[in-house]
Protein backbone atom coordinates (compact mmCIF):
# COMPACT_ATOMS: atom_id res chain seq x y z
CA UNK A 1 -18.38 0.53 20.25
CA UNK A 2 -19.39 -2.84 21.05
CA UNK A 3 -21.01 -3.69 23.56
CA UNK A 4 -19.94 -7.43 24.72
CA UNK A 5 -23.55 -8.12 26.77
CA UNK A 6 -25.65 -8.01 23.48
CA UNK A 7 -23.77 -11.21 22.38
CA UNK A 8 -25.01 -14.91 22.98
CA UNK A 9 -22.14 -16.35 21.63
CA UNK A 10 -18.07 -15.03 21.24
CA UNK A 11 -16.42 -17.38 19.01
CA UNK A 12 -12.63 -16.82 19.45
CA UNK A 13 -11.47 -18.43 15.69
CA UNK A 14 -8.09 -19.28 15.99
CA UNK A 15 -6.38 -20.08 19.60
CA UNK A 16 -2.65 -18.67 18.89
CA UNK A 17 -1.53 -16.13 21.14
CA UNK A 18 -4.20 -13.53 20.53
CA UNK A 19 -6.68 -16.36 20.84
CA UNK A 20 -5.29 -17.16 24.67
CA UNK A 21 -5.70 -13.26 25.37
CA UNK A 22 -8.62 -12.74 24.10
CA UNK A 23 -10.09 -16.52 26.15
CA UNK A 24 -8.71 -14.61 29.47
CA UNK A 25 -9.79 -11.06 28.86
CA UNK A 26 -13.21 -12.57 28.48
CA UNK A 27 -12.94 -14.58 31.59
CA UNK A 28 -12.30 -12.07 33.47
CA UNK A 29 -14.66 -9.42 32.67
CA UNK A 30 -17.42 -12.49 33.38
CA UNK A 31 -18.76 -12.79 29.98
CA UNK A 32 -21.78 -14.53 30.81
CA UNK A 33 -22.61 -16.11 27.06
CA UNK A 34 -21.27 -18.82 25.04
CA UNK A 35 -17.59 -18.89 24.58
CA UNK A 36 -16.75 -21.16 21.63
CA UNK A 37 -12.99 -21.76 20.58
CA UNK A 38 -13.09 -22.76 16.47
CA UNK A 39 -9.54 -24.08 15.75
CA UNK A 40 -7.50 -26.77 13.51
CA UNK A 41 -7.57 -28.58 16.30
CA UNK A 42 -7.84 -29.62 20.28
CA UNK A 43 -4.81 -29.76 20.68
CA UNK A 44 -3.98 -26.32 20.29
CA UNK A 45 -5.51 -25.01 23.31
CA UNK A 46 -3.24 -25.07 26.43
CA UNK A 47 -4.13 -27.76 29.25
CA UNK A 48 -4.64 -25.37 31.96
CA UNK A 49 -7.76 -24.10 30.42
CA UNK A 50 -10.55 -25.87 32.28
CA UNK A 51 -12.11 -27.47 29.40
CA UNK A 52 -15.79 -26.82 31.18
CA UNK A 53 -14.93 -22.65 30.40
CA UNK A 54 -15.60 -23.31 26.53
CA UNK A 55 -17.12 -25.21 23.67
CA UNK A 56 -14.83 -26.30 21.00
CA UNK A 57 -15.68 -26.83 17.30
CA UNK A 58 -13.24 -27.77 14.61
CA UNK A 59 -13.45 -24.19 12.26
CA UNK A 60 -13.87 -25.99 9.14
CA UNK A 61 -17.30 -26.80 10.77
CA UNK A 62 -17.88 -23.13 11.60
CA UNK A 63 -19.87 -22.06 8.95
CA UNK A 64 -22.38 -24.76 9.66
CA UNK A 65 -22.90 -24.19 13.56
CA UNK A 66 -26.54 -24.16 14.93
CA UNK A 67 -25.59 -20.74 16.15
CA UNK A 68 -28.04 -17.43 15.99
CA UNK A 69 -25.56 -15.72 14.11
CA UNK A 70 -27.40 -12.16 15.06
CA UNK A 71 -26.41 -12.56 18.37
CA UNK A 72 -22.70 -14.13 17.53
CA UNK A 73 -19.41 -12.03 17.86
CA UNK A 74 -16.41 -13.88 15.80
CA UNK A 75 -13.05 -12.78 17.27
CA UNK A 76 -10.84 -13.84 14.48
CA UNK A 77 -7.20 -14.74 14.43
CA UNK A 78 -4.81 -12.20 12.47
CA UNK A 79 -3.39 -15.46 10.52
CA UNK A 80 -7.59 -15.83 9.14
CA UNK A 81 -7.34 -13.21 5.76
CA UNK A 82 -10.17 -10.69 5.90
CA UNK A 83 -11.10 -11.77 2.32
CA UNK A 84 -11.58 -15.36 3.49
CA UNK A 85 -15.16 -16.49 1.41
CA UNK A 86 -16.07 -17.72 4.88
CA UNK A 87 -16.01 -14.24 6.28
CA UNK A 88 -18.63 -12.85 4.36
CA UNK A 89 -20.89 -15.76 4.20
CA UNK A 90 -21.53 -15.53 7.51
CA UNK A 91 -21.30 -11.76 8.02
CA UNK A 92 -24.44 -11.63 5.32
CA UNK A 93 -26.04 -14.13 7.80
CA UNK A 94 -25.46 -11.89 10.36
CA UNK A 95 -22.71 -12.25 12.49
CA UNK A 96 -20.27 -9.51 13.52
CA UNK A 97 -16.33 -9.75 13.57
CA UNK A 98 -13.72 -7.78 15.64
CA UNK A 99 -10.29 -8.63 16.34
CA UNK A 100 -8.21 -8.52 20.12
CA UNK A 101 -6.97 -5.40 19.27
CA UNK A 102 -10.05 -3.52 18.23
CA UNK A 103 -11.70 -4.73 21.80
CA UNK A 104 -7.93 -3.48 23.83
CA UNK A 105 -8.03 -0.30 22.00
CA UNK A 106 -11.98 0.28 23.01
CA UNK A 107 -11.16 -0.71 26.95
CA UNK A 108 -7.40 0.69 26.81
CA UNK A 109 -7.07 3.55 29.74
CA UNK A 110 -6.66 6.72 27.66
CA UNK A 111 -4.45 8.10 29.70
CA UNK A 112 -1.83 6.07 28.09
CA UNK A 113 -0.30 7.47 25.21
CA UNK A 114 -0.04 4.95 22.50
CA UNK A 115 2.64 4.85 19.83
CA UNK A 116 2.06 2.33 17.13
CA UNK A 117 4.87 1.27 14.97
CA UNK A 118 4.32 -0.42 11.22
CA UNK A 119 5.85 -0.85 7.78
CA UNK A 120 6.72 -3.71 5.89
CA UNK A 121 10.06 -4.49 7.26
CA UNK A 122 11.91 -3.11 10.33
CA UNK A 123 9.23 -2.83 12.87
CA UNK A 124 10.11 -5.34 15.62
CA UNK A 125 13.45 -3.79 15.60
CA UNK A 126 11.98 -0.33 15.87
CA UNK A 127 9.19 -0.87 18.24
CA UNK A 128 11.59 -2.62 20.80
CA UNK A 129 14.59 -0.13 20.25
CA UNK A 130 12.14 2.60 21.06
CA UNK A 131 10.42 0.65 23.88
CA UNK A 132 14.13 0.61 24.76
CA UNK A 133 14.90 4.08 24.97
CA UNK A 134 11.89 5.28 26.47
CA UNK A 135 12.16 3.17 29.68
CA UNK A 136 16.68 4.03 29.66
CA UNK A 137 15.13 7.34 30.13
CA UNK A 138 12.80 6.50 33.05
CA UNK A 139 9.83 6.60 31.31
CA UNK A 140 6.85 4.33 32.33
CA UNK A 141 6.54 1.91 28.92
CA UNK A 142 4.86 -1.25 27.74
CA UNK A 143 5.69 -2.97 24.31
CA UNK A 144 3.25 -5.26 22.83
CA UNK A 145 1.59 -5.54 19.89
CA UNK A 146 2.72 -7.85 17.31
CA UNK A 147 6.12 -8.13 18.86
CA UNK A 148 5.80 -8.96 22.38
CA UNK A 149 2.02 -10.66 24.15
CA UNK A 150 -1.07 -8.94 22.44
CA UNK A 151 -1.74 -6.04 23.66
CA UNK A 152 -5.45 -7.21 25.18
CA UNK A 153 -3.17 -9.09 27.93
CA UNK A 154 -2.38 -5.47 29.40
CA UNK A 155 -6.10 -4.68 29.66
CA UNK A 156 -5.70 -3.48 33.06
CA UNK A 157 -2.60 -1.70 32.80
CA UNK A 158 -1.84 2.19 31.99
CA UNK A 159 1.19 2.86 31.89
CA UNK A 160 2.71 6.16 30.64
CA UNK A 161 3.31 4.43 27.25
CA UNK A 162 2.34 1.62 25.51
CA UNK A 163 4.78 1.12 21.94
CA UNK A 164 2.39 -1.46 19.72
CA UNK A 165 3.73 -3.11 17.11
CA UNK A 166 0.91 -3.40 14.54
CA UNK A 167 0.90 -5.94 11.06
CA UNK A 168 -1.01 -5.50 8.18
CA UNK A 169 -3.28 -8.01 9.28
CA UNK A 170 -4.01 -6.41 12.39
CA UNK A 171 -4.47 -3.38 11.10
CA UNK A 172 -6.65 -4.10 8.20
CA UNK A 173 -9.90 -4.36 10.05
CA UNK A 174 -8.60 -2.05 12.82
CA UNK A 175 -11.44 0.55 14.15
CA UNK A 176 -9.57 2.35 16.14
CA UNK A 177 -6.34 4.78 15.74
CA UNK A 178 -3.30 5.22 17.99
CA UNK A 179 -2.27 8.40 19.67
CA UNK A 180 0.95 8.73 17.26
CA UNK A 181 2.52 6.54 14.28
CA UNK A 182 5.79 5.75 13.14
CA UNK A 183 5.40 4.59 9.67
CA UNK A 184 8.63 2.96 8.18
CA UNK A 185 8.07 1.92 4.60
CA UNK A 186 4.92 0.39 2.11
CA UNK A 187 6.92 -2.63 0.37
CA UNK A 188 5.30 -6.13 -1.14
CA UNK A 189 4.62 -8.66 1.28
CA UNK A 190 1.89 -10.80 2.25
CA UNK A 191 0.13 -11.14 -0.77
CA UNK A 192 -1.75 -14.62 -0.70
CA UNK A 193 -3.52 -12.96 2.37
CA UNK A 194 -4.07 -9.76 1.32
CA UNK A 195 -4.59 -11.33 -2.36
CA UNK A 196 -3.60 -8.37 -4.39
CA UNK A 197 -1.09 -5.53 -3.78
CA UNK A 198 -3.43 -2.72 -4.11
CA UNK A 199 -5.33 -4.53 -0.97
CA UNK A 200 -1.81 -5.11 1.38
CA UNK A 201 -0.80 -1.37 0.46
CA UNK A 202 -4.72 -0.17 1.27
CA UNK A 203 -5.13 -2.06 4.41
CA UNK A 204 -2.05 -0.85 5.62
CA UNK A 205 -2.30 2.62 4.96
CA UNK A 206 -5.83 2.88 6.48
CA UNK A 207 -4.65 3.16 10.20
CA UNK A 208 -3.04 6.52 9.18
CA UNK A 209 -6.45 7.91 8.41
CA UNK A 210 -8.72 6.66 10.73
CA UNK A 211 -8.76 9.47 13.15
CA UNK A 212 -7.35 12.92 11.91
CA UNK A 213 -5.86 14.09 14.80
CA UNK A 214 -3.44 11.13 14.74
CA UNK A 215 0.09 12.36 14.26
CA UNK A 216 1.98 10.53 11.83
CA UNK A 217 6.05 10.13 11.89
CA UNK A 218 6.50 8.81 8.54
CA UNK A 219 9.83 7.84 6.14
CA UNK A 220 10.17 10.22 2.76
CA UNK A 221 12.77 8.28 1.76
CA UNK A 222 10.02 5.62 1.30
CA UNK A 223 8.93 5.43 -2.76
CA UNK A 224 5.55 4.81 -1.90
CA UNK A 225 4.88 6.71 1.52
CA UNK A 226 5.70 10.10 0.71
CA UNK A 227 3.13 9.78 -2.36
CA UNK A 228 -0.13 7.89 -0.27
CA UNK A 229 0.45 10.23 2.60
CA UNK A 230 0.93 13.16 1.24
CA UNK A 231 -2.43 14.55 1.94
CA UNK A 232 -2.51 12.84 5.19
CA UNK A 233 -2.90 15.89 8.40
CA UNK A 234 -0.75 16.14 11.20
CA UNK A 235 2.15 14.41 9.57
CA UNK A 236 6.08 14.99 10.27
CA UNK A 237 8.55 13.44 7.90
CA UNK A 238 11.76 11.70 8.92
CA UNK A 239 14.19 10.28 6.45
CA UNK A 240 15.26 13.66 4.50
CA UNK A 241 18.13 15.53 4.49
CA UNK A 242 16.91 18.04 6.60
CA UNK A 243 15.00 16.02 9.20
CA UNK A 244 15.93 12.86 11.23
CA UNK A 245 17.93 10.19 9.01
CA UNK A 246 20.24 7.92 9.25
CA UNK A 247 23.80 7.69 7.12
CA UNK A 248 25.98 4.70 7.87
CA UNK A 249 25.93 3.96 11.06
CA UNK A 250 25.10 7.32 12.46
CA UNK A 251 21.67 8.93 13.07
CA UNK A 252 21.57 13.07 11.80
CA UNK A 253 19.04 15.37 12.94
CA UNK A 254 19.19 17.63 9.79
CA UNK A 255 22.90 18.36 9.53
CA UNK A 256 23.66 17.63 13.16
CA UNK A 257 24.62 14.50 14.19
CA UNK A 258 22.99 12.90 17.57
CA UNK A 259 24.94 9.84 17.52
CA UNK A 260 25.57 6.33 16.11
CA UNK A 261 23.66 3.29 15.83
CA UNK A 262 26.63 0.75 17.58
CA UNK A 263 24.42 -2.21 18.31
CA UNK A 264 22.68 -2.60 15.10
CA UNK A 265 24.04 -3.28 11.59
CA UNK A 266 23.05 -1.79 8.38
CA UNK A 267 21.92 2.25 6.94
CA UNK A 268 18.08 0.87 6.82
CA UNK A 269 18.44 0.35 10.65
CA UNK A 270 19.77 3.59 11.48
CA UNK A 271 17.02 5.00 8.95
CA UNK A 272 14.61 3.26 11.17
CA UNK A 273 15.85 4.18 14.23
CA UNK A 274 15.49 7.83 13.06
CA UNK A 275 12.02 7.44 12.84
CA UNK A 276 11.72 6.80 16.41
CA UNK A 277 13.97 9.53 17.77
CA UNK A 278 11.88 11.84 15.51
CA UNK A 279 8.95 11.43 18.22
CA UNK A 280 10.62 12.08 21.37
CA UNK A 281 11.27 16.20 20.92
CA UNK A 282 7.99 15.75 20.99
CA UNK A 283 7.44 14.16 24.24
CA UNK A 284 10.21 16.30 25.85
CA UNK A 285 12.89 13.32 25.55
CA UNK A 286 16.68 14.39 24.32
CA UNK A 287 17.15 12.48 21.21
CA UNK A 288 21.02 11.89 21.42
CA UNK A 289 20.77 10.51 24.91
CA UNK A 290 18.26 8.18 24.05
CA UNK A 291 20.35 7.25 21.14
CA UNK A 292 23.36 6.74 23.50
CA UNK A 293 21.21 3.91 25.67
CA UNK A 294 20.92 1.69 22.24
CA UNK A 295 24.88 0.92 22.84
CA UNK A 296 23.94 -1.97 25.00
CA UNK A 297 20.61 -2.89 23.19
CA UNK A 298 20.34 -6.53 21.93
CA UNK A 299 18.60 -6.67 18.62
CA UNK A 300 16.17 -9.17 17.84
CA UNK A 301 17.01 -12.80 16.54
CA UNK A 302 17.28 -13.24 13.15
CA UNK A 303 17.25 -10.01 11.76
CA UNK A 304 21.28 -9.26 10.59
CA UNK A 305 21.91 -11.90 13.68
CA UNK A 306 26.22 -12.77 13.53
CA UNK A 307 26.32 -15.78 14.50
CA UNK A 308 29.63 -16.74 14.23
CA UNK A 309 32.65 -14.97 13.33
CA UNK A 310 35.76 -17.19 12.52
CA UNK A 311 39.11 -17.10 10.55
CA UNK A 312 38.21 -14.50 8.09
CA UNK A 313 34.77 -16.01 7.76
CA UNK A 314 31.32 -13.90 8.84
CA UNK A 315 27.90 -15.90 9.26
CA UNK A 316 24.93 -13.97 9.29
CA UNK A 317 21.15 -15.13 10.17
CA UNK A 318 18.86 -12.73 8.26
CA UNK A 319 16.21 -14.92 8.07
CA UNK A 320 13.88 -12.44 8.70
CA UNK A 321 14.29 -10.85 5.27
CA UNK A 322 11.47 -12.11 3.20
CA UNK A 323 11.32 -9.60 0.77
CA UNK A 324 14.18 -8.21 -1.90
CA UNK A 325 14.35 -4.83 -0.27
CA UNK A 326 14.88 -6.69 2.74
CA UNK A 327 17.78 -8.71 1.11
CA UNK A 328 19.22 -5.52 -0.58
CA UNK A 329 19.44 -4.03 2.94
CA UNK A 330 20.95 -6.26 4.31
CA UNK A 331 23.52 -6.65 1.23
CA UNK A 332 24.34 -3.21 1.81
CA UNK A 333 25.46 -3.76 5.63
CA UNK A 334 28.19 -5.70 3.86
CA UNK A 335 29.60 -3.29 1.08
CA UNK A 336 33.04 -3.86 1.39
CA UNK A 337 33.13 -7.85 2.25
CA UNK A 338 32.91 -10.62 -0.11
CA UNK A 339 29.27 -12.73 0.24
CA UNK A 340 27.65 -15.75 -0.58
CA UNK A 341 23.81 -15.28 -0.56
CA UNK A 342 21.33 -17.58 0.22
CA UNK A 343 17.91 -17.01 -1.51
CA UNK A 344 14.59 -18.68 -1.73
CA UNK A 345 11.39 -20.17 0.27
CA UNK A 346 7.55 -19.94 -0.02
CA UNK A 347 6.73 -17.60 -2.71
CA UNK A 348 4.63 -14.85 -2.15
CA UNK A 349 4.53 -13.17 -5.35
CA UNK A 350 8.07 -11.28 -4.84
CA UNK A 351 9.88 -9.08 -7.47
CA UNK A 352 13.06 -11.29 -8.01
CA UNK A 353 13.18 -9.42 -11.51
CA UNK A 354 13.86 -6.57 -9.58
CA UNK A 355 16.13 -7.94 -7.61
CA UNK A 356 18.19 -9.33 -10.75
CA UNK A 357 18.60 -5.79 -12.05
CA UNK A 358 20.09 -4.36 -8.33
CA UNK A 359 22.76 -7.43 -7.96
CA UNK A 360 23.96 -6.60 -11.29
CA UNK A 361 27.25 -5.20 -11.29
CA UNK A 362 28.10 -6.37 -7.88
CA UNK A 363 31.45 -8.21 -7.88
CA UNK A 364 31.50 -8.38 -4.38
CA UNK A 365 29.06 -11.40 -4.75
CA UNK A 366 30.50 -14.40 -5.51
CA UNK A 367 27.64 -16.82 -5.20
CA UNK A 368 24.15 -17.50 -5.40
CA UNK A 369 22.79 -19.83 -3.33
CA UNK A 370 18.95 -20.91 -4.18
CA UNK A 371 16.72 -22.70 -2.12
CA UNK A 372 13.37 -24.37 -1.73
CA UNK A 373 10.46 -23.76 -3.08
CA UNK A 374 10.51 -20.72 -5.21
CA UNK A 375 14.93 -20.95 -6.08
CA UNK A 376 14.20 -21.84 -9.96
CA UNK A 377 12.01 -18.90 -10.27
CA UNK A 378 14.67 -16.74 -8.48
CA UNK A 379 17.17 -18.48 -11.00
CA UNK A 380 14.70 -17.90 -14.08
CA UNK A 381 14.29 -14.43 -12.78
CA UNK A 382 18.30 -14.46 -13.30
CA UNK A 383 18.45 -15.88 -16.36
CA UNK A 384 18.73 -12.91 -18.29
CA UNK A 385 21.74 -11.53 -16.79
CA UNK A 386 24.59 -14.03 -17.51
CA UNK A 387 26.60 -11.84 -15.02
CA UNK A 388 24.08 -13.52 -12.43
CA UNK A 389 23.03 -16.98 -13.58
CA UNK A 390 26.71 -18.00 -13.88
CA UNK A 391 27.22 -17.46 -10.19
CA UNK A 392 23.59 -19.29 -9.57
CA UNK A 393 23.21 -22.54 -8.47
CA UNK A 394 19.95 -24.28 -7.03
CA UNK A 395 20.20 -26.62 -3.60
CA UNK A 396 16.99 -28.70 -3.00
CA UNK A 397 18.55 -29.65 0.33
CA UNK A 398 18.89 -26.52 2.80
CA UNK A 399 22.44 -27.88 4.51
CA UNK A 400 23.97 -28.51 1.17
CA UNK A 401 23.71 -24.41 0.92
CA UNK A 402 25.29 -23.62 3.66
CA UNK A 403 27.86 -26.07 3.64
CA UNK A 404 28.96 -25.26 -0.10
CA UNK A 405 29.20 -21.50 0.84
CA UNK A 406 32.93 -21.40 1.75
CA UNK A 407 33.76 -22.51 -1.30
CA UNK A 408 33.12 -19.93 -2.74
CA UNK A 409 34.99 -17.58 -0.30
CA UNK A 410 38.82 -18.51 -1.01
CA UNK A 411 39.96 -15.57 1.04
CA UNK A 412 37.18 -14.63 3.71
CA UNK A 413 34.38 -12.97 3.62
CA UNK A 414 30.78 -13.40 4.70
CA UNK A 415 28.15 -16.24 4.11
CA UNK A 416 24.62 -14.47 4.33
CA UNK A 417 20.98 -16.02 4.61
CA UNK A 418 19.22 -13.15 3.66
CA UNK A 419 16.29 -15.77 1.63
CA UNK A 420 13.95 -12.71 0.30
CA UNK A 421 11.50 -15.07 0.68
CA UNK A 422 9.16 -16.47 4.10
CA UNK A 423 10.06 -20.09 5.15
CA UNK A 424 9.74 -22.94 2.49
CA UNK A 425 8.45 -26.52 2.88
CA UNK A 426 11.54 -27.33 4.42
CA UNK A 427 10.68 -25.53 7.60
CA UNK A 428 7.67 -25.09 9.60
CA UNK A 429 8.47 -21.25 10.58
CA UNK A 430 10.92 -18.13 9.92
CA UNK A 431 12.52 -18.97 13.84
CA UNK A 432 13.30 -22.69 12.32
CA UNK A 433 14.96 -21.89 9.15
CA UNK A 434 17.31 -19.39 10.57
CA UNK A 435 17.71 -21.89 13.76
CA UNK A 436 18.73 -24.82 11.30
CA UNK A 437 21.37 -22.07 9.16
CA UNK A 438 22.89 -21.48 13.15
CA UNK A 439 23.21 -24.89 14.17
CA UNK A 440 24.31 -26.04 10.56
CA UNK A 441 27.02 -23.02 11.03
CA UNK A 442 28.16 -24.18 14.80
CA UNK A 443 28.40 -27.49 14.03
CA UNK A 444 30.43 -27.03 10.86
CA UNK A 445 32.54 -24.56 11.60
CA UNK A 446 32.48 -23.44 15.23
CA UNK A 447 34.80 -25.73 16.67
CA UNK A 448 37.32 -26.48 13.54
């Protein structure tokens, strides 16, 4: 446990969200130190912070900061990767490093029973569906986490239940375990930060064994779960036939069916779902009418988003899909429609060879779509199946994809950003690219 009074100096490194909850949970507990802010710049940290509360130092000029670093707590932003050179250097010189979640989960009221929600892809989704269901049934809930403010901005609060969304960079210097965890799936992602899979699928899997008396909902239908976990205690499965899953639409609780997914599209997000009703037997919550308050439940932007629907034509925002399992999900919501995908962005390292060998055989897909900055290794990945490449084309301009995609769609059908990949140089975040693919849609086709 750390204890905050030993510390001349907090330096909060990075002021993004966690940064600002982290500046006012310190304020307010009267930390009576040093509180330095290290950012990119200035002009990051709000105006209403009374500049005479903090010190500021640019954090590329961190490392060299007249500090006693024995007596110097570094609360560092999730974006910062743990295997940052910078990180050690100044650990071996003796500073210390702990993140706004470890210090919420130290001062968190116990008497709130917190669920913690991760995998690779689905979790927003899953933590806010739940988050959903729990307070439809009058239950006392806060979600936060990674979806949501950071959970140290609820310092004070206790409610029944807190649902906390947690990433892989949150979680891999976490010290401290939830009271249960829904575990969805162990893909690849994040690789530049993690820098090798081993290290993303390792620092994600640790929060499921820091405290053996956690109890762990996790997905069998998972390839890599079932196998990491396997010797993991107090662990119930969801996913098989005989346990919560999803098929379709619908949500099965072995053979029985409790009800059907309405307000979200695709299998993986009924499959996901099922891994949240599997917890509430538990906490003495009927499954199937929590199920029934998702009907009116308004999923997350970006994330199988329809944003329009028009004379035959479909236009979905999936921008959210930065992975190819992602992409194949999403592909499958659609099994009966003609598509146009649009691929490509930053690459992280992604299996697009994979992703060559599922889209084979798929008539249903007229048209590949590539993008900036990894769509000619996407359409090298292709290359080998002539099935695929003659349906490939490469756009370096983003509009010129969408607008081309009807083309390719003489009688209907749907027009799908579903990239597999994070945002590309074109855009500045996930929120912008699938923003520009709405407006782009709208402006196009929304009022012919």
């Amino acid at each position: 446990m750390l204890d905050l009074k030993y510390y001349q100096t907090i330096v909060i490194w990075g002021f993004g969200r966690e940064g600002a909850a982290t500046f006012g949970y310190l304020k307010s507990i009267g930390f009576g130190g040093t509180l330095l802010i290290a950012d990119a710049s200035r002009s990051n940290i709000p105006d209403d912070i009374d500049p005479a509360a903090f010190e500021f130092l640019d954090d590329k000029d961190l490392t060299s900061a007249p500090l006693d670093w024995t007596r110097t707590l570094i609360v560092k932003t999730p974006g910062l990767s743990l295997y940052d050179p910078r990180l050690s250097d100044l650990w071996n010189r003796g500073a210390r490093f702990t993140s706004q979640t470890n210090l919420w989960f130290q001062v968190r009221d116990p008497s709130s029973h917190v669920i913690a929600i991760t995998g690779t892809k689905g979790k927003s989704t899953t933590a806010k569906a739940l988050a959903h269901m729990l307070s439809r049934m009058g239950e006392d809930v806060i979600l936060a986490g990674n979806i949501g403010k950071p959970v140290l901005s609820y310092a004070d609060k206790s409610p029944k239940y807190f649902v906390v969304e947690l990433s892989s960079y949150q979680i891999a210097d976490l010290k401290f375990s939830p009271d249960r965890l829904i575990f969805l799936n162990l893909k690849s992602e994040h690789i530049p930060w993690h820098k090798t899979l081993q290290n993303y699928r390792r620092d994600k899997l640790r929060v499921a064994f820091i405290d053996p008396l956690v109890r762990i909902h996790a997905n069998r239908e998972d390839k890599v779960l079932p196998y990491e976990l396997a010797n993991a205690p107090n662990l119930k499965w969801f996913g098989g036939q005989d346990e919560f899953h999803g098929e379709g639409q619908k949500v099965f609780d072995g053979k029985q069916c409790v009800g059907e997914v309405k307000s979200l599209l695709g299998e993986h997000n009924a499959q996901n779902i099922s891994g949240a009703l599997s917890v509430l037997p538990e906490l003495g919550i009927d499954p199937a009418l929590a199920l029934a308050t998702l009907d009116d439940f308004e999923p997350l932007p970006h994330r199988l988003q329809r944003v329009l629907e028009k004379d035959g034509y479909v236009y979905i925002d999936d921008t959210i899909a930065t992975t190819p399992e992602a992409t194949l999900n999403a592909l499958a919501a659609f099994p009966d429609q003609d598509v146009v995908l649009i691929l490509g962005g930053t690459d992280r390292l992604q299996d697009y060879e994979m992703l060559a060998e599922a889209l084979v055989n798929r008539p249903r897909i007229k048209r590949f779509h590539l993008i900036t900055d990894n769509g000619p290794r996407i359409e090298a990945c292709f290359a080998p199946h002539a099935e695929l490449i003659a349906k490939t084309h490469f756009y370096p301009v983003f509009s010129e994809a969408v607008y081309e995609a009807r083309d390719y769609l003489p009688n209907g059908g749907v027009v799908l950003l579903s990239p597999a990949a994070p945002r590309g140089s074109e855009f500045h975040s996930l929120e912008e690219r699938g923003l520009t693919f709405q407006r782009l849609v709208r402006e196009k086709w929304g009022n012919a």
